[in-house]
Protein backbone atom coordinates (compact mmCIF):
# COMPACT_ATOMS: atom_id res chain seq x y z
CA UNK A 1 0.00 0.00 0.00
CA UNK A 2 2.78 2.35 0.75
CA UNK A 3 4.41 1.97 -2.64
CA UNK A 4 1.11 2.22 -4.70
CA UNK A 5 0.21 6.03 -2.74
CA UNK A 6 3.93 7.10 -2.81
CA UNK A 7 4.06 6.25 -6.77
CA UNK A 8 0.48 7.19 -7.40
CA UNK A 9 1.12 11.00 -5.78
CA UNK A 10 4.32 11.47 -6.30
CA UNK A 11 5.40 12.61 -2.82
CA UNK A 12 7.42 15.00 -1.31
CA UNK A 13 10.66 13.80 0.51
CA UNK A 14 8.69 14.97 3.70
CA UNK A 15 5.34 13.31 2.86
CA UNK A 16 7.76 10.27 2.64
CA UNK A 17 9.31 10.12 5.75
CA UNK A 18 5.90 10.74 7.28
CA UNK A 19 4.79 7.28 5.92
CA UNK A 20 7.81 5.62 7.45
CA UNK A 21 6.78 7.41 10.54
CA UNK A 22 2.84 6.74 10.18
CA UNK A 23 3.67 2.95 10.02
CA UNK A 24 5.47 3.24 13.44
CA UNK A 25 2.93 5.49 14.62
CA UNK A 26 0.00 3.09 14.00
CA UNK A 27 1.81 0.13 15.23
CA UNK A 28 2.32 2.15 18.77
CA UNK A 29 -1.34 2.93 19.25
CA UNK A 30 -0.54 6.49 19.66
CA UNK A 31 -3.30 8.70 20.26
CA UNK A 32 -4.17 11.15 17.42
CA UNK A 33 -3.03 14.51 18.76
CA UNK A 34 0.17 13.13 19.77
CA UNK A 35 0.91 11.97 16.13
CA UNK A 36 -0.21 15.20 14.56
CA UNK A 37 2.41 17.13 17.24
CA UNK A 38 4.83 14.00 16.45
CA UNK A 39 4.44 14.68 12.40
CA UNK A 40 4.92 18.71 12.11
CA UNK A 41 7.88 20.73 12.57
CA UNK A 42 7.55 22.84 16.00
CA UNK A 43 8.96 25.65 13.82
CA UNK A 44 10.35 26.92 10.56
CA UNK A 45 12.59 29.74 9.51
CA UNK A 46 12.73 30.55 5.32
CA UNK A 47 15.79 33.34 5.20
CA UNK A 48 17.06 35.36 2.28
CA UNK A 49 20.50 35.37 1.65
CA UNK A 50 22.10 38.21 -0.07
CA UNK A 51 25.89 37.83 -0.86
CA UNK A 52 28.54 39.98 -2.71
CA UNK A 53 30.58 38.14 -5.05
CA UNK A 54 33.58 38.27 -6.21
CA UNK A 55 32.76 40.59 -8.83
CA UNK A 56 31.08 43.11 -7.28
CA UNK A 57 27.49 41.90 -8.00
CA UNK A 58 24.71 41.08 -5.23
CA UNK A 59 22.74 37.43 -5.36
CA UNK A 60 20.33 36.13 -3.36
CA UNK A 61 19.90 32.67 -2.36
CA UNK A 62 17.26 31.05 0.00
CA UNK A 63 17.95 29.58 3.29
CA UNK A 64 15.80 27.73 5.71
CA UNK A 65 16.45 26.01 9.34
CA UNK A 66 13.49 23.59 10.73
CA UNK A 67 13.10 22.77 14.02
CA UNK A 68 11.26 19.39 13.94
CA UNK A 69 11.50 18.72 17.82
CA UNK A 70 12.80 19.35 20.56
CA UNK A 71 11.01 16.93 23.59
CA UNK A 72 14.24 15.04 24.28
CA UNK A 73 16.74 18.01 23.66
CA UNK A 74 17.96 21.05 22.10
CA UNK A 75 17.70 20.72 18.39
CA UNK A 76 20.30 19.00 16.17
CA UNK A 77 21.03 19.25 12.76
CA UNK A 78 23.20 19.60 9.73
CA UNK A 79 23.02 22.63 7.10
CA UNK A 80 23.36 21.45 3.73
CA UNK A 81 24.04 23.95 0.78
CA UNK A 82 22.73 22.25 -2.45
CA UNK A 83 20.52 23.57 -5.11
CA UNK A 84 17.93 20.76 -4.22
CA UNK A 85 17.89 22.03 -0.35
CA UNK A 86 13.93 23.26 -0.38
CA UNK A 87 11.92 23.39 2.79
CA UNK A 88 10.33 19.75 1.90
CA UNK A 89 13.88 18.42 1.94
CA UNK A 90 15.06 20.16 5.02
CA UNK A 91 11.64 19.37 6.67
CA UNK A 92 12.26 15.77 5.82
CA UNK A 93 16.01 15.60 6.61
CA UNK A 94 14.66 17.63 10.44
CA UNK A 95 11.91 14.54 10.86
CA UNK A 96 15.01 12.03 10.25
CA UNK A 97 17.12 13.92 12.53
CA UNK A 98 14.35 13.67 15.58
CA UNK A 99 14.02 10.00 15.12
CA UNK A 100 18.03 9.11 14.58
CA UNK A 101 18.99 10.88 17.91
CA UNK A 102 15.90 9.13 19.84
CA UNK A 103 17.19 5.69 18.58
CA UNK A 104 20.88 6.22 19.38
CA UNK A 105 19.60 7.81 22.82
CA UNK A 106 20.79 11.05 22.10
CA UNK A 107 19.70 14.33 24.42
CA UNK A 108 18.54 15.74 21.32
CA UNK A 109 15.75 16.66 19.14
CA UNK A 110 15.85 17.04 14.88
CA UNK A 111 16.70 20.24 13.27
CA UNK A 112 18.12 21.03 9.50
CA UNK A 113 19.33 23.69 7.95
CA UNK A 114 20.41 24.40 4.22
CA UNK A 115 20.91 26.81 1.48
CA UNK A 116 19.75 26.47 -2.28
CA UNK A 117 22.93 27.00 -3.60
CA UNK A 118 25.61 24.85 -5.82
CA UNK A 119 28.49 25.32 -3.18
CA UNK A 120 30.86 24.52 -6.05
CA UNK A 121 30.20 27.52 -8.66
CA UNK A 122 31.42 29.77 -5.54
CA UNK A 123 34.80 31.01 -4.56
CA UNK A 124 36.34 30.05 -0.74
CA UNK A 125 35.36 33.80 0.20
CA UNK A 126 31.76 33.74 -1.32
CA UNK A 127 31.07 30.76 0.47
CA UNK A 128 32.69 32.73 3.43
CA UNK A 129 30.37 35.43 2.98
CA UNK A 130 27.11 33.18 2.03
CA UNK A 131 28.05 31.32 5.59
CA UNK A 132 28.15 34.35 7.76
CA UNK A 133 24.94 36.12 6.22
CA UNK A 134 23.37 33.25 6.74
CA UNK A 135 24.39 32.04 10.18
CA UNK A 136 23.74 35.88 11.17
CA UNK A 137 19.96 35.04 9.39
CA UNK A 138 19.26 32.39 11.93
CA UNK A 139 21.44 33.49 14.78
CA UNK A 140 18.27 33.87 17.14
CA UNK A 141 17.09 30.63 16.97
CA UNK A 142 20.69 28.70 17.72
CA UNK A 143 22.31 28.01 20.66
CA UNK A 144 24.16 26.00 22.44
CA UNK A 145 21.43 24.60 24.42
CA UNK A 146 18.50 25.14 22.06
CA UNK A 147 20.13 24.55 18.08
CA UNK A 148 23.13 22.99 17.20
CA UNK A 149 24.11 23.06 13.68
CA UNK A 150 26.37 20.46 11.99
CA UNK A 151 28.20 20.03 8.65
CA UNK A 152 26.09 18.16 5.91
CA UNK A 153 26.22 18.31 1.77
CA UNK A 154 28.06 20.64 0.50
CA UNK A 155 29.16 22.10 3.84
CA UNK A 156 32.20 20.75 5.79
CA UNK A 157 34.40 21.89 8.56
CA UNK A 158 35.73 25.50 7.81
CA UNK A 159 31.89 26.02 6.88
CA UNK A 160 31.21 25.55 11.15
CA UNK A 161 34.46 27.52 11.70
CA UNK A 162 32.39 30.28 9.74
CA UNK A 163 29.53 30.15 11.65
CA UNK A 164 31.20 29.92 14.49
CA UNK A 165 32.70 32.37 14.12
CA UNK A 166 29.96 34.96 12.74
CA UNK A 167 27.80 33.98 15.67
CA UNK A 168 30.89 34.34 17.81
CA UNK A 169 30.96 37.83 16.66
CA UNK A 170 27.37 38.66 18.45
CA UNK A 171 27.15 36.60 21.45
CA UNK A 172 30.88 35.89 22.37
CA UNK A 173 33.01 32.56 21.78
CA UNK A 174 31.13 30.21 21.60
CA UNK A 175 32.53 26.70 20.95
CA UNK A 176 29.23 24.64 21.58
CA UNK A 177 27.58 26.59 19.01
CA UNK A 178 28.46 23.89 16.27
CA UNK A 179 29.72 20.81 15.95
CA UNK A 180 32.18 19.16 13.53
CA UNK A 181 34.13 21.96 13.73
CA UNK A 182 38.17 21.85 12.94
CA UNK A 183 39.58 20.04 16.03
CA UNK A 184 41.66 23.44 16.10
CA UNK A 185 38.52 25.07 17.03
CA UNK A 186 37.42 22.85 19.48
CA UNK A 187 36.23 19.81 17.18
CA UNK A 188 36.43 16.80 18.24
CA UNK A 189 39.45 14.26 17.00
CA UNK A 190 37.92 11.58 15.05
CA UNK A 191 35.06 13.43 14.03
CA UNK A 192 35.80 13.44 10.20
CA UNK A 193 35.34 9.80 9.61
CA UNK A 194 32.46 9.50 11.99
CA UNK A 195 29.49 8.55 9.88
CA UNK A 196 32.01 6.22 7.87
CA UNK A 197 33.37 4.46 10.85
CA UNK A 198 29.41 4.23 12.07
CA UNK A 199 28.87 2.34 8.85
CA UNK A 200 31.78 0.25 9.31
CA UNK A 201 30.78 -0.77 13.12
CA UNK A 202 27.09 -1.50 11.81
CA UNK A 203 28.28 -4.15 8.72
CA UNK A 204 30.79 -5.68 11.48
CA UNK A 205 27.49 -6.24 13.82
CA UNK A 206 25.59 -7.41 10.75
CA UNK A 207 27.69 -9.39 8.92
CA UNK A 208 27.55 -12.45 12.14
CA UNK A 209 23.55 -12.08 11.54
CA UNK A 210 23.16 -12.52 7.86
CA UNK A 211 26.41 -14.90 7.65
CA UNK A 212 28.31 -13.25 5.86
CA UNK A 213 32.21 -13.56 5.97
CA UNK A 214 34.11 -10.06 5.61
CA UNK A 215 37.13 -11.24 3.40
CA UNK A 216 34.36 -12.20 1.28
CA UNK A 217 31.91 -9.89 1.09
CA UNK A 218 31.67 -7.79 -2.06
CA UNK A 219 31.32 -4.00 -1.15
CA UNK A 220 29.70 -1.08 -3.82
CA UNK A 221 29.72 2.45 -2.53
CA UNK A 222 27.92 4.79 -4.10
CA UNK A 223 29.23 8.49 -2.70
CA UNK A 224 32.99 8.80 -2.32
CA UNK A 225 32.50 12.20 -0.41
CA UNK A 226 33.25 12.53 3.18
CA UNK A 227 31.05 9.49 4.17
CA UNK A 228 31.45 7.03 0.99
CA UNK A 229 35.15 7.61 1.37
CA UNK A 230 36.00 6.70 4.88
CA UNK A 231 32.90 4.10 4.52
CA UNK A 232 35.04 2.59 2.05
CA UNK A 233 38.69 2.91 3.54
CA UNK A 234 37.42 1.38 7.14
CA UNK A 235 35.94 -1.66 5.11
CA UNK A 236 39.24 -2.06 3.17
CA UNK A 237 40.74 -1.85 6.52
CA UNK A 238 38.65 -4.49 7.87
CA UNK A 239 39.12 -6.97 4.79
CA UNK A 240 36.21 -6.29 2.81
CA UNK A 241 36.58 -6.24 -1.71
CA UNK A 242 34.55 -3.56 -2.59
CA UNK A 243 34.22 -3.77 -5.97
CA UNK A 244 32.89 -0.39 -7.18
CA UNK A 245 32.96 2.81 -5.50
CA UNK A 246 31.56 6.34 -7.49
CA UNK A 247 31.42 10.28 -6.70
CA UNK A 248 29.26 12.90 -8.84
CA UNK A 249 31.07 12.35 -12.16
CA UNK A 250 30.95 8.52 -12.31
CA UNK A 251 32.71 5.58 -11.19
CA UNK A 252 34.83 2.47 -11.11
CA UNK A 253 34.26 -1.02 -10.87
CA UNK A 254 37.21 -3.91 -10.45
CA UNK A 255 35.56 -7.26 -9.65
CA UNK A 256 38.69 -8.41 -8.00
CA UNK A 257 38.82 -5.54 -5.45
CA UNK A 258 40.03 -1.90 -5.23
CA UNK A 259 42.79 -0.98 -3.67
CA UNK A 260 41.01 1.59 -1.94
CA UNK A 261 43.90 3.54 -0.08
CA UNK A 262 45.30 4.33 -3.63
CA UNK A 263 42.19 5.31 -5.16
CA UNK A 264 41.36 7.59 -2.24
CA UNK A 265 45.04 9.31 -3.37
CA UNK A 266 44.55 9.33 -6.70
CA UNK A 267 40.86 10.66 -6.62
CA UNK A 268 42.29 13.37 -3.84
CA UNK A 269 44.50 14.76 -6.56
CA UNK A 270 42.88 14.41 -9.91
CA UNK A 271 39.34 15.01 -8.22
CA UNK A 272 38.03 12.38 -9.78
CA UNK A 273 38.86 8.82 -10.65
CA UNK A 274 39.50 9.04 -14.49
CA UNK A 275 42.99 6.97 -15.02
CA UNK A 276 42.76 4.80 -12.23
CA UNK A 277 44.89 1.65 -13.79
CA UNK A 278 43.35 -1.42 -13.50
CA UNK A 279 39.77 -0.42 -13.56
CA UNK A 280 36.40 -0.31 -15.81
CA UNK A 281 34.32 3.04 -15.56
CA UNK A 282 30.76 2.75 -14.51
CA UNK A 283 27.72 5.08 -14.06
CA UNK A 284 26.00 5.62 -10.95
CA UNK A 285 23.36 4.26 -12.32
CA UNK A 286 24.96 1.09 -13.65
CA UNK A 287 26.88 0.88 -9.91
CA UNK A 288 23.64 0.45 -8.07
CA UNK A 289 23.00 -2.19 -10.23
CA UNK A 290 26.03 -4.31 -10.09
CA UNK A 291 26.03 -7.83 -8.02
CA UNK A 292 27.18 -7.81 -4.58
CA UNK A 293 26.90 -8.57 -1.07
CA UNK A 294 26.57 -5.28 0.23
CA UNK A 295 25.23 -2.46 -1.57
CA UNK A 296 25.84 1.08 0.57
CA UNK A 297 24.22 4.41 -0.82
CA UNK A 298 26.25 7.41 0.39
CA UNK A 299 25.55 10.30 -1.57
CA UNK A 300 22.05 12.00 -1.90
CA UNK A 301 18.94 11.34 -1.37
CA UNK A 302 16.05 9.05 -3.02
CA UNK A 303 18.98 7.16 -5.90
CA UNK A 304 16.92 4.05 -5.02
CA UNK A 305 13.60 3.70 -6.30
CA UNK A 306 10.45 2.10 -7.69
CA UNK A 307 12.62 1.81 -11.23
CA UNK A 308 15.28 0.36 -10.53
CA UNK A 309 14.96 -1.90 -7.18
CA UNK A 310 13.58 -4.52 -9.24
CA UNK A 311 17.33 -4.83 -10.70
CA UNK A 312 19.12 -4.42 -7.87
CA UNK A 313 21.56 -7.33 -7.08
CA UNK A 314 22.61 -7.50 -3.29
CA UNK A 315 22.11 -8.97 -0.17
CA UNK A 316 21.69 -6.36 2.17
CA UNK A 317 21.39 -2.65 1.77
CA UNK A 318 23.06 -0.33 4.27
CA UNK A 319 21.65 3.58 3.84
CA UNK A 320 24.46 5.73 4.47
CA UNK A 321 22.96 8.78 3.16
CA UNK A 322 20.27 10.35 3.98
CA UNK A 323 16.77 8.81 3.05
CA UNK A 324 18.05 7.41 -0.57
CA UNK A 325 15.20 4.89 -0.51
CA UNK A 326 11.73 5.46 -1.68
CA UNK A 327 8.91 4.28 0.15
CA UNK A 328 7.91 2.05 -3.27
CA UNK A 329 11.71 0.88 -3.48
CA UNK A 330 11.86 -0.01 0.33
CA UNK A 331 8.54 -2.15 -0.38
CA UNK A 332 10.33 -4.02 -3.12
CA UNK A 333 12.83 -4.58 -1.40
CA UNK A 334 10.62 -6.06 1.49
CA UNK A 335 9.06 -8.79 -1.13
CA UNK A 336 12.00 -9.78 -2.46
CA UNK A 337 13.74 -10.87 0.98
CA UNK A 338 16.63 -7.96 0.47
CA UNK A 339 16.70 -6.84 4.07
CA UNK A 340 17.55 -3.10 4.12
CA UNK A 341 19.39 -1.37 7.73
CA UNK A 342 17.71 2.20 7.44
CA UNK A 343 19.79 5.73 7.86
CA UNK A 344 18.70 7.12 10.67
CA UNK A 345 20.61 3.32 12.43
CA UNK A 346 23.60 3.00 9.66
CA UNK A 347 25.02 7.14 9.09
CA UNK A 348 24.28 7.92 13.33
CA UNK A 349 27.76 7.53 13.50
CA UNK A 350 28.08 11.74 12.70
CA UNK A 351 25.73 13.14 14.99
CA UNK A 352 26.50 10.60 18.03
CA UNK A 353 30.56 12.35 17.63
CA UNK A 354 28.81 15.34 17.18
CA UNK A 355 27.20 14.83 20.44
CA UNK A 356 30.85 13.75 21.75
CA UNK A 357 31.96 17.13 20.72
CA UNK A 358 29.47 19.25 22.27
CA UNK A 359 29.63 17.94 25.38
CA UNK A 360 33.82 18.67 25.52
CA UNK A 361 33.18 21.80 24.24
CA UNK A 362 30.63 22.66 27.21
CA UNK A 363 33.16 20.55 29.70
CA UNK A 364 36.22 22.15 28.16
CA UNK A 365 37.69 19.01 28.08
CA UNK A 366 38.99 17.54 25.64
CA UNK A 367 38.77 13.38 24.65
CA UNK A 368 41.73 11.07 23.09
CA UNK A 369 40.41 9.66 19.96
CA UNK A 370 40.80 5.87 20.69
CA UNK A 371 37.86 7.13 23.72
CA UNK A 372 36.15 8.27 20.58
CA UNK A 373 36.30 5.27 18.62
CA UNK A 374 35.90 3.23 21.39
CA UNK A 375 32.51 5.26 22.43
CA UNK A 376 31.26 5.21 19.40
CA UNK A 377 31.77 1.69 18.60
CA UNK A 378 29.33 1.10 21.88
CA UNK A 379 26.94 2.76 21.12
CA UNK A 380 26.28 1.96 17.43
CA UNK A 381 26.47 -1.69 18.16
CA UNK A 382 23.55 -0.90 21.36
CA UNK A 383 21.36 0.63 18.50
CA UNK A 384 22.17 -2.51 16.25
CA UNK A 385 20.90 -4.52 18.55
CA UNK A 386 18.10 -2.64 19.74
CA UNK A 387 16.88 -2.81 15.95
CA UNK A 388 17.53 -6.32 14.97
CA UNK A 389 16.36 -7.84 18.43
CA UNK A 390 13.24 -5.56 17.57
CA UNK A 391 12.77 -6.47 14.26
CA UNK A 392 13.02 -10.56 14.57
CA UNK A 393 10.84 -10.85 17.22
CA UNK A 394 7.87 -8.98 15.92
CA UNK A 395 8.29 -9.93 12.50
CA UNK A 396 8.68 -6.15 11.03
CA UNK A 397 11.51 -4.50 8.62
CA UNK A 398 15.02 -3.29 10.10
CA UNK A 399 13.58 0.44 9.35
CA UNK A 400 9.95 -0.17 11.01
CA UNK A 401 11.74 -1.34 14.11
CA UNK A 402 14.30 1.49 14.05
CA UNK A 403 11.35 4.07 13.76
CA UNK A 404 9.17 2.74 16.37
CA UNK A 405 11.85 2.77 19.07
CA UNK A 406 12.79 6.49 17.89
CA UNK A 407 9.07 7.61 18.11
CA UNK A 408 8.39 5.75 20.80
CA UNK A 409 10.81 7.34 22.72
CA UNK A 410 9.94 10.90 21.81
CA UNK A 411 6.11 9.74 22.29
CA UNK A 412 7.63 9.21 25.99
CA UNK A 413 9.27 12.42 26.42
CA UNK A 414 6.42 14.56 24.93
CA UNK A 415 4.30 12.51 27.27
CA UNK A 416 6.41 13.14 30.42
CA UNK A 417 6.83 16.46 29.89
CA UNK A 418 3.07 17.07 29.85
CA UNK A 419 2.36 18.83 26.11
CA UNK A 420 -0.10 16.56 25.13
């Protein structure tokens, strides 16, 4: 039924998440009004951006930040600057974020923030200038304790040192403001490879429940940004093949295995992997389609769907971006036995250092990074479990388990603190 309305109406990303979290919802038993306060955003903020550039001309882009909720904590979410980064996809990507801290057991509620912009057709000091109008934009509605931003597409460390900064410049230095900062700044060491190492920890956990043997398993990565990269480095490291890995432009495919740690070189320098000896180039859409064990989206959003699931040729699916499954895909998926570890369990990895790093930051104390690892490690393999345990004894899917606990718990703490 969900993939026959999905298809049928042709959703928005946010109408999509909401059936994901309507399936949980109805399972609970939860009582109307608390679904409807469950569903919407608390609050919304659509921004104008006007920036200088380089030559002396004024554009404006459009920024938002959504606040989806905030029962369990101060908000927490990335900002994303992408010319796809409309309210429904920053509403949907704020929904996520509520439900991904509540299953890792985070203090936080879901928040997102982006900018319609193509980050790459700007300069280093437009960028500089579109992150500082913009952070000064939503200034009154972060804080330490009520909004925490967070790098996401298109955005990356120096982006927080901007905003940092910027909102440094109003309300004093302000370390907590932000998270995956430079560790200069106050970041946190081992924050970089955070969502790939979260990745890595959950296919370790996984791989002794669906048999499979990790000097075997056949890896494609589709992403080889900050999280498809280190997602596919850590797996090297641990002894997977993968077999394919792709960015924007395209990719590569070597049944035999990749030697990942000189692809990651050779892509850093020619920004892309054109020349790569020893490989066969592949689109992203012929990627998703090759045979493997493990198939790992880590680039954008909705890259699986209704057309192409059919030919998909894995035997589990780990979602390390952001919602890159359709409703109508994750149904196929469902029927044809492909089980399917949802992102808001797999990519947790980033906001649970992120949470690492605010806390030092408001302890002034700084961790060593094996703690990091190590505390990491723990907690992605409690929220593994949590999920599969879930899942195998009531008979559901890896991502209806993973969203009942997460709006079960935020059922809880709306409950508790008396709003409904």
């Amino acid at each position: 039924m969900v993939a026959t309305v999905a298809s049928k109406r042709g959703l928005t990303p946010y109408e999509e998440v909401n059936l994901f979290f309507d399936q949980a919802a109805e399972r609970l038993k939860l009582p109307d009004g608390m679904r409807e306060m469950l569903r919407r955003p608390w609050r919304e903020l659509r921004v104008q951006v006007p920036v200088r550039m380089d030559d002396g001309n004024v554009k404006v882009f459009t920024g938002y930040r959504v606040q989806h909720n905030a029962a369990r904590g101060p908000y927490k979410g990335g900002v994303r600057y992408h010319p796809l980064a409309d309210l429904e996809e920053v509403r949907a990507l704020a929904s996520l974020m509520t439900w991904k801290t509540a299953l890792m057991d985070l203090p936080y509620g879901g928040s997102k923030g982006g900018v319609q912009v193509d980050p790459a057709l700007l300069s280093n000091s437009e960028l500089n200038r579109l992150t500082r109008r913009y952070t000064n934009a939503i200034q009154h509605l972060i804080a330490p304790n009520r909004d925490i931003p967070a790098p996401d597409l298109g955005t990356n460390a120096q982006t927080m040192a901007w905003m940092m900064d910027a909102y440094g410049a109003i309300h004093g230095y302000t370390p907590a403001i932000v998270t995956g900062k430079p560790v200069e700044l106050g970041g946190s060491l081992g924050r970089d490879a955070a969502t790939g190492r979260g990745v890595s920890c959950i296919l370790e956990q996984a791989a002794k429940d669906f048999g499979l043997d990790l000097s075997k398993t056949r890896v494609v990565v589709q992403g080889f940004g900050n999280v498809g990269s280190w997602t596919a480095r850590l797996l090297h490291e641990m002894g997977c093949r993968i077999v394919a890995v792709s960015d924007v432009q395209g990719g590569v495919r070597n049944a035999r295995g990749l030697d990942i740690p000189t692809l990651f070189e050779h892509h850093r320098r020619a920004g892309g992997f054109e020349g790569f000896p020893g490989t066969e180039a592949v689109t992203n859409e012929e990627l998703l389609e090759l045979e493997c064990d493990v198939l790992i989206p880590a680039a954008i959003d909705n890259v699986i769907t209704g057309r192409n699931a059919p030919r998909i040729k894995t035997r589990l699916l780990l979602e390390a971006a952001n919602h890159p499954t359709t409703p109508e895909a994750d149904a196929i998926f469902n029927d044809r036995g492909i089980p399917v570890l949802p992102d808001i369990l797999c990519n947790a990895g980033g906001v649970t250092v992120s949470y690492f790093e605010w806390t030092q930051n408001l302890q002034e104390f700084k961790w060593e990074e094996e703690r990091v690892n190590t505390e990491l490690r723990k907690m992605m393999t409690r929220a593994y479990q949590s999920v599969y345990q879930r899942a195998t004894a009531e008979g559901i899917t890896y991502r209806q388990a993973a969203f009942e606990i997460g709006v079960q718990r935020v059922a809880r703490a709306v409950e508790l603190r008396g709003f409904v």
